[in-house]
Each structure stands twice: as C-alpha cells, then as structure tokens.
PDB file of N, CA and C in Angstrom:
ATOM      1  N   UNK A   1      87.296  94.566 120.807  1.00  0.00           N
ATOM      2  CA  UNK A   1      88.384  94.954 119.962  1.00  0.00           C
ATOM      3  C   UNK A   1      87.936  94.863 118.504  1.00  0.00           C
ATOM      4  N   UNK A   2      88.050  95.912 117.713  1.00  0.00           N
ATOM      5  CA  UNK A   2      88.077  95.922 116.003  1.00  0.00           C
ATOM      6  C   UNK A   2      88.702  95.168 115.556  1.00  0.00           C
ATOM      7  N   UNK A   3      88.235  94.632 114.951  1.00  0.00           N
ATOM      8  CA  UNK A   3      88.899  93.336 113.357  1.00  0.00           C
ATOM      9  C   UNK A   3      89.632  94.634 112.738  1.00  0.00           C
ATOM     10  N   UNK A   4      90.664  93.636 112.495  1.00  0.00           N
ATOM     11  CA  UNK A   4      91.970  94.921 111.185  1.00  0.00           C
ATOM     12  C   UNK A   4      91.051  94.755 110.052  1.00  0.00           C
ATOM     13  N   UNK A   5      91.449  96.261 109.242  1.00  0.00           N
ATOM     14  CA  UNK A   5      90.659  95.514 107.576  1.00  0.00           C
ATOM     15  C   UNK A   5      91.803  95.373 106.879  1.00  0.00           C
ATOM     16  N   UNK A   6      91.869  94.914 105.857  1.00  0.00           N
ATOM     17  CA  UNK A   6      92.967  94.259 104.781  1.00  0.00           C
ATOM     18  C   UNK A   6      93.809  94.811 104.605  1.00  0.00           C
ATOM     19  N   UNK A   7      93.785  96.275 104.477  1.00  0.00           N
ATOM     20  CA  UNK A   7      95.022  97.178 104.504  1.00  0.00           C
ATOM     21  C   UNK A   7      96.098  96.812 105.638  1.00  0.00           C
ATOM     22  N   UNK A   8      95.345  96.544 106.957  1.00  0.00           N
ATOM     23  CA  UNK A   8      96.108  97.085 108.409  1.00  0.00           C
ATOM     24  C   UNK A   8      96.972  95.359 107.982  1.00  0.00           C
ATOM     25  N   UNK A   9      96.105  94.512 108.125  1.00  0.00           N
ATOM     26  CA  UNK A   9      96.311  93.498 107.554  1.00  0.00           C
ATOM     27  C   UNK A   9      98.041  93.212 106.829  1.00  0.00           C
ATOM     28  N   UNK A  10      97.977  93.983 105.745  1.00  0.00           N
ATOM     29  CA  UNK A  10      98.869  93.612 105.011  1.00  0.00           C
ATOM     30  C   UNK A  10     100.162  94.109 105.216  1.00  0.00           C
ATOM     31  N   UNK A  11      99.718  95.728 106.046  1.00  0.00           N
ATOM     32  CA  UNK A  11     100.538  96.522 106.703  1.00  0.00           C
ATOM     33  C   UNK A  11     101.925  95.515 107.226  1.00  0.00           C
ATOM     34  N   UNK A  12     100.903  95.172 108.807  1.00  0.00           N
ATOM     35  CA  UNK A  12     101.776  94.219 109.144  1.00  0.00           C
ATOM     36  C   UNK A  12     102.194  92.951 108.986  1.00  0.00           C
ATOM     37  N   UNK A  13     101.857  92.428 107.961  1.00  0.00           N
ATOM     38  CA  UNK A  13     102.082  91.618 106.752  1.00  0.00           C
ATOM     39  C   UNK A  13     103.473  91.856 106.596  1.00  0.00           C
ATOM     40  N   UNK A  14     103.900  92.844 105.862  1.00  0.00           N
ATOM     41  CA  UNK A  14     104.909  93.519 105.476  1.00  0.00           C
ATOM     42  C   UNK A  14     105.856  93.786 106.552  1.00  0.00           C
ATOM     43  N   UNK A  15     105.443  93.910 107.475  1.00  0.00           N
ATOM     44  CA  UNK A  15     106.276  95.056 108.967  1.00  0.00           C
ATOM     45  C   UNK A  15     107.152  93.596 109.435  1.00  0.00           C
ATOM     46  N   UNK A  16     106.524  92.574 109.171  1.00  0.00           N
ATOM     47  CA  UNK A  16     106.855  90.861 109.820  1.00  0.00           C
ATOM     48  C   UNK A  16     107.852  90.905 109.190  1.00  0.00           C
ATOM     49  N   UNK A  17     107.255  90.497 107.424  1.00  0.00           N
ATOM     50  CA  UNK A  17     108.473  90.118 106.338  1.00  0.00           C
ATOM     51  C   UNK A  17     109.596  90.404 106.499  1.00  0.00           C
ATOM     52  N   UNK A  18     109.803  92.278 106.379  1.00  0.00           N
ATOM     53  CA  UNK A  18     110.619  92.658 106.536  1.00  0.00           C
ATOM     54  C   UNK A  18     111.305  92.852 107.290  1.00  0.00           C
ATOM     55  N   UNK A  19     111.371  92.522 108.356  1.00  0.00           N
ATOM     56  CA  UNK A  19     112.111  92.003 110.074  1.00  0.00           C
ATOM     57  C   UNK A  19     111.984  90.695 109.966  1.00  0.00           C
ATOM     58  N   UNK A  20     111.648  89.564 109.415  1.00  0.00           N
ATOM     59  CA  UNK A  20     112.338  88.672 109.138  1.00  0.00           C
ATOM     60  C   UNK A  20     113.407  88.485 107.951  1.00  0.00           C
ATOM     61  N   UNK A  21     113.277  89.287 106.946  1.00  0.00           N
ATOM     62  CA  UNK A  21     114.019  89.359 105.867  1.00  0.00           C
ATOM     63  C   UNK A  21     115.320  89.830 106.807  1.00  0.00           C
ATOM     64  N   UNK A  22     115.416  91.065 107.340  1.00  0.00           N
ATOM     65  CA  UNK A  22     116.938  91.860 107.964  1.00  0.00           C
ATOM     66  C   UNK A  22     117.083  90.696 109.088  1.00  0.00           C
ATOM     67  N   UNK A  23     116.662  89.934 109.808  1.00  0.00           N
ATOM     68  CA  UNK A  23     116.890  89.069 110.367  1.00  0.00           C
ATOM     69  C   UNK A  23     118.023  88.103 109.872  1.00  0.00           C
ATOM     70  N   UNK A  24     117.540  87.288 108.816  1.00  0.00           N
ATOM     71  CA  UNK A  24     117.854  86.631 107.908  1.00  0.00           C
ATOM     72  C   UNK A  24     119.253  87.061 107.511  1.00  0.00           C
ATOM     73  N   UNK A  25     119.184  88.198 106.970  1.00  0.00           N
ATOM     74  CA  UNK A  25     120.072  88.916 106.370  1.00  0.00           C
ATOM     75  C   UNK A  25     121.211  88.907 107.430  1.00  0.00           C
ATOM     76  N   UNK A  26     121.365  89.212 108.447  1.00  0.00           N
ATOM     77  CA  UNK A  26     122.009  89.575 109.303  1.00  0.00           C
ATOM     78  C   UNK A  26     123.144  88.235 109.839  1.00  0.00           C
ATOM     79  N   UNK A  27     122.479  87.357 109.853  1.00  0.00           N
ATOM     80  CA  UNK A  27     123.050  86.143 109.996  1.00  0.00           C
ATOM     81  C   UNK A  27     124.311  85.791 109.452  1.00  0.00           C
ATOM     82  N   UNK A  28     124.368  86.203 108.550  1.00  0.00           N
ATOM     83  CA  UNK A  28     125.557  85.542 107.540  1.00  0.00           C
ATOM     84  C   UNK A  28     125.839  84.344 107.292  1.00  0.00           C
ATOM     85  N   UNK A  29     124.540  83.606 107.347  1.00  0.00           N
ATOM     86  CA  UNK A  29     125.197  82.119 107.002  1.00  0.00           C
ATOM     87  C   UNK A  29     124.350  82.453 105.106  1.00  0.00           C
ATOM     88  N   UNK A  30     125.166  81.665 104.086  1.00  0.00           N
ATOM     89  CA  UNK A  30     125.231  81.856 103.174  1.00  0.00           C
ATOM     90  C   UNK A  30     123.683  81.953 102.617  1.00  0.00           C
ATOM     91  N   UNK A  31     123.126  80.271 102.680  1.00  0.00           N
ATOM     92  CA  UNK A  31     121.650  80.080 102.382  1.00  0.00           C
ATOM     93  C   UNK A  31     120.734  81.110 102.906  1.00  0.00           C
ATOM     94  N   UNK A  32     120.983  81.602 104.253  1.00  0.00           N
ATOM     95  CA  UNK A  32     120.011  82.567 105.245  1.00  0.00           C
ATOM     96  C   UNK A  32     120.216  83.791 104.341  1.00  0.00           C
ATOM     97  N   UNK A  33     121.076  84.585 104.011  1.00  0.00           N
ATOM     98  CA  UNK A  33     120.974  85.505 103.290  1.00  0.00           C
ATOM     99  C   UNK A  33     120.590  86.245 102.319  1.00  0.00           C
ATOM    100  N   UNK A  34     120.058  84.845 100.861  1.00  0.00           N
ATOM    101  CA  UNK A  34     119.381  84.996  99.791  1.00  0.00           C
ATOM    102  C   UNK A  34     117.982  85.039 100.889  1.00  0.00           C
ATOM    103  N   UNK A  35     117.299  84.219 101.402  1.00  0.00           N
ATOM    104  CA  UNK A  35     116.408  83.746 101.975  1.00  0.00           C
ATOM    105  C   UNK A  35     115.861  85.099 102.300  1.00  0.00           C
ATOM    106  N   UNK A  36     116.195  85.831 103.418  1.00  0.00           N
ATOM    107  CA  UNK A  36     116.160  87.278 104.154  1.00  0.00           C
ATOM    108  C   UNK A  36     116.140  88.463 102.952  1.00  0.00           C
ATOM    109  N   UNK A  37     116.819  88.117 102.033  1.00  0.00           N
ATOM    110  CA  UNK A  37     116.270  89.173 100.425  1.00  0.00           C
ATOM    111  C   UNK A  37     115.147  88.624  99.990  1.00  0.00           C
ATOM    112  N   UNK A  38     114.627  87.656  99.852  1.00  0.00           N
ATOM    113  CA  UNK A  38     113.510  87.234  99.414  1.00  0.00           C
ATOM    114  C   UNK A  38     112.120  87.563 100.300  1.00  0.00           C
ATOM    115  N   UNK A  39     112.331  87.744 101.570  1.00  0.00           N
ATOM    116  CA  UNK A  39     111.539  87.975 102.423  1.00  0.00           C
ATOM    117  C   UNK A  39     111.364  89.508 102.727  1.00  0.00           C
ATOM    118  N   UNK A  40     112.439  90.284 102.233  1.00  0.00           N
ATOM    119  CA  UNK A  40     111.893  91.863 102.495  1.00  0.00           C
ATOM    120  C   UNK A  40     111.533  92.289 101.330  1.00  0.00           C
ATOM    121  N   UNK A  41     111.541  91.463 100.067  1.00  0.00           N
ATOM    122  CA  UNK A  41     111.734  91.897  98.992  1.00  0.00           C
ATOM    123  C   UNK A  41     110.066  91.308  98.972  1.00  0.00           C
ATOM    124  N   UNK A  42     109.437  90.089  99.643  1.00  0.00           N
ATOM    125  CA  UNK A  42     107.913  90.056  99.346  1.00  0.00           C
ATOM    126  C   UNK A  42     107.530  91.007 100.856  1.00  0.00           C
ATOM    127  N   UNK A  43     108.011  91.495 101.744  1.00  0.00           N
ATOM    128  CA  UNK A  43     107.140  92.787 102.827  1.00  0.00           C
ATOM    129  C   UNK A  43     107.336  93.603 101.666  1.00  0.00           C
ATOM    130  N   UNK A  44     108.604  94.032 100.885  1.00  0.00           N
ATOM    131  CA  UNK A  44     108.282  95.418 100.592  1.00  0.00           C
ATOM    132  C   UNK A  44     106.653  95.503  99.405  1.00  0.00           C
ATOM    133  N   UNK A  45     106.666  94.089  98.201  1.00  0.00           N
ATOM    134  CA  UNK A  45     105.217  94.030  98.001  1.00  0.00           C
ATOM    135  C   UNK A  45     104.137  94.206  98.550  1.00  0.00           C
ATOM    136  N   UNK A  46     104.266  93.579  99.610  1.00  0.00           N
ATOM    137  CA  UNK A  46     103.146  93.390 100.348  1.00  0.00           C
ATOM    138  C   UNK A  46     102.570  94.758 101.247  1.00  0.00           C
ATOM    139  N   UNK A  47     103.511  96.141 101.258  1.00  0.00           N
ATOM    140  CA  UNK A  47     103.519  96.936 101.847  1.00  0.00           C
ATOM    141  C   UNK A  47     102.809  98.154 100.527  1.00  0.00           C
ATOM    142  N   UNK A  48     103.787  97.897  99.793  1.00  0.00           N
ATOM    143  CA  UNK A  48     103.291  98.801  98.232  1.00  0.00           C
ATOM    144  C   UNK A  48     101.292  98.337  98.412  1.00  0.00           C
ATOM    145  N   UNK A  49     101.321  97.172  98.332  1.00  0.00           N
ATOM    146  CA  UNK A  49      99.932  96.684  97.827  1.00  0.00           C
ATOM    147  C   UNK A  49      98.679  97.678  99.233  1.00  0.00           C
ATOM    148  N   UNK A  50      99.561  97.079 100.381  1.00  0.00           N
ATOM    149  CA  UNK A  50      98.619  97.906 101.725  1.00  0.00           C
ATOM    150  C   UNK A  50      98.511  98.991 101.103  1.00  0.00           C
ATOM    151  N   UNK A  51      99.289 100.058 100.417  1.00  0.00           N
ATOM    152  CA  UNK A  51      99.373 101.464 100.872  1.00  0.00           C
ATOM    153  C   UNK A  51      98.503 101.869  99.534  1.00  0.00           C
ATOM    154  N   UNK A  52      98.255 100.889  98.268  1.00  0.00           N
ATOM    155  CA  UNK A  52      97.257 100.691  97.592  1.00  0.00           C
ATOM    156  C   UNK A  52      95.935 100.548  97.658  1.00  0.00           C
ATOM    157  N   UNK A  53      95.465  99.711  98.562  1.00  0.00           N
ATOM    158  CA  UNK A  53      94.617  99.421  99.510  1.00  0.00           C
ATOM    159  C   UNK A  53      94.321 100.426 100.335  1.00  0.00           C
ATOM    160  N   UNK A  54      94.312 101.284 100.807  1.00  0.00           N
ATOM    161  CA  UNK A  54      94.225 101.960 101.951  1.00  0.00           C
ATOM    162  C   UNK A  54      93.958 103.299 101.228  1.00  0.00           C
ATOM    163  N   UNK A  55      94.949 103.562  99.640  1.00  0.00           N
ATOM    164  CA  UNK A  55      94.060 104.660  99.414  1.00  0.00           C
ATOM    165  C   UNK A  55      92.867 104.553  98.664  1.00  0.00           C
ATOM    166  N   UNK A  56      92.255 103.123  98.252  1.00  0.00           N
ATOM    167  CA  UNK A  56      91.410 102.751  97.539  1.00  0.00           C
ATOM    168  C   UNK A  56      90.172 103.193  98.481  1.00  0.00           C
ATOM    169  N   UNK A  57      90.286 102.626  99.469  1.00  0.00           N
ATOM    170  CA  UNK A  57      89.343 102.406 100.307  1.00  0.00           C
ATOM    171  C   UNK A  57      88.776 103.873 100.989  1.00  0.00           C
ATOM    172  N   UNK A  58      89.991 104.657 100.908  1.00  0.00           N
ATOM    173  CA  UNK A  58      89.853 106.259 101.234  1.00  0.00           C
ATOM    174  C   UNK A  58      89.010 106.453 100.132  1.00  0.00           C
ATOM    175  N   UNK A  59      89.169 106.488  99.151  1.00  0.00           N
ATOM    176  CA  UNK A  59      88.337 107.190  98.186  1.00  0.00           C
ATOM    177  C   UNK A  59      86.835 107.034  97.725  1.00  0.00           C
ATOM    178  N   UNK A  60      87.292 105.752  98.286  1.00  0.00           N
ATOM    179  CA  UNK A  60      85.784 104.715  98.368  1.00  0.00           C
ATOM    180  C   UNK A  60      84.721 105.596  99.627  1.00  0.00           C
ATOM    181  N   UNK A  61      85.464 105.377 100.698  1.00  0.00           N
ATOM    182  CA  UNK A  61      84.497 106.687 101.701  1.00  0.00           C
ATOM    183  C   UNK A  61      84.554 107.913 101.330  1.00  0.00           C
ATOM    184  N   UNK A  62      85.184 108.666 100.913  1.00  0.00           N
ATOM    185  CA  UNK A  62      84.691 110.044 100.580  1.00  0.00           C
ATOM    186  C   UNK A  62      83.183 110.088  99.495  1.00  0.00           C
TER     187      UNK A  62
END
C-alpha cells in the first residue's frame, strides 16, 4: 500500500474536522456547539491549505 503524501494527508485532515465540527454542532448542548464551529472552521483551513498543496506539487511535476 502507498504512503499518502501531505496533501492526501491534510485532505482528510479536514474531511475528519469537519464531521466532527457538524457533529458537535448538531448536539445542541451549549459548550458542544462553539466547540463543532471551531472544528470545521480549522477542517475548512486545513482543506484550503491541502488544495494549496496539491497544486504546488502539480506544478512542481510538470
């Protein structure tokens, strides 16, 4: 099996966060709710940065 590289990495990095963030969110207990914004709000970083990554690395192979 292939090792992920940093992109795929962060991908699902992000794919976690943010299904734990709507998780969170969903709950409705008061504390859980900021918590679950804070957590899709670092996937959605962490997703921007992959998709940064990924075209870096494209350009890098061409």
């Amino acid at each position: 099996m292939k090792a992920l590289d940093n992109w795929q990495k962060r991908f699902l990095g992000a794919i976690i966060f943010i299904a734990l963030g709507v998780a969170f969110s969903i709950t409705r207990i008061d504390s859980s709710n900021s918590l679950g914004i804070v957590f899709m709000s670092i996937g959605g970083l962490l997703l921007i940065s992959g998709i940064h990554l990924k075209r870096k690395t494209d350009q890098e192979n061409r």
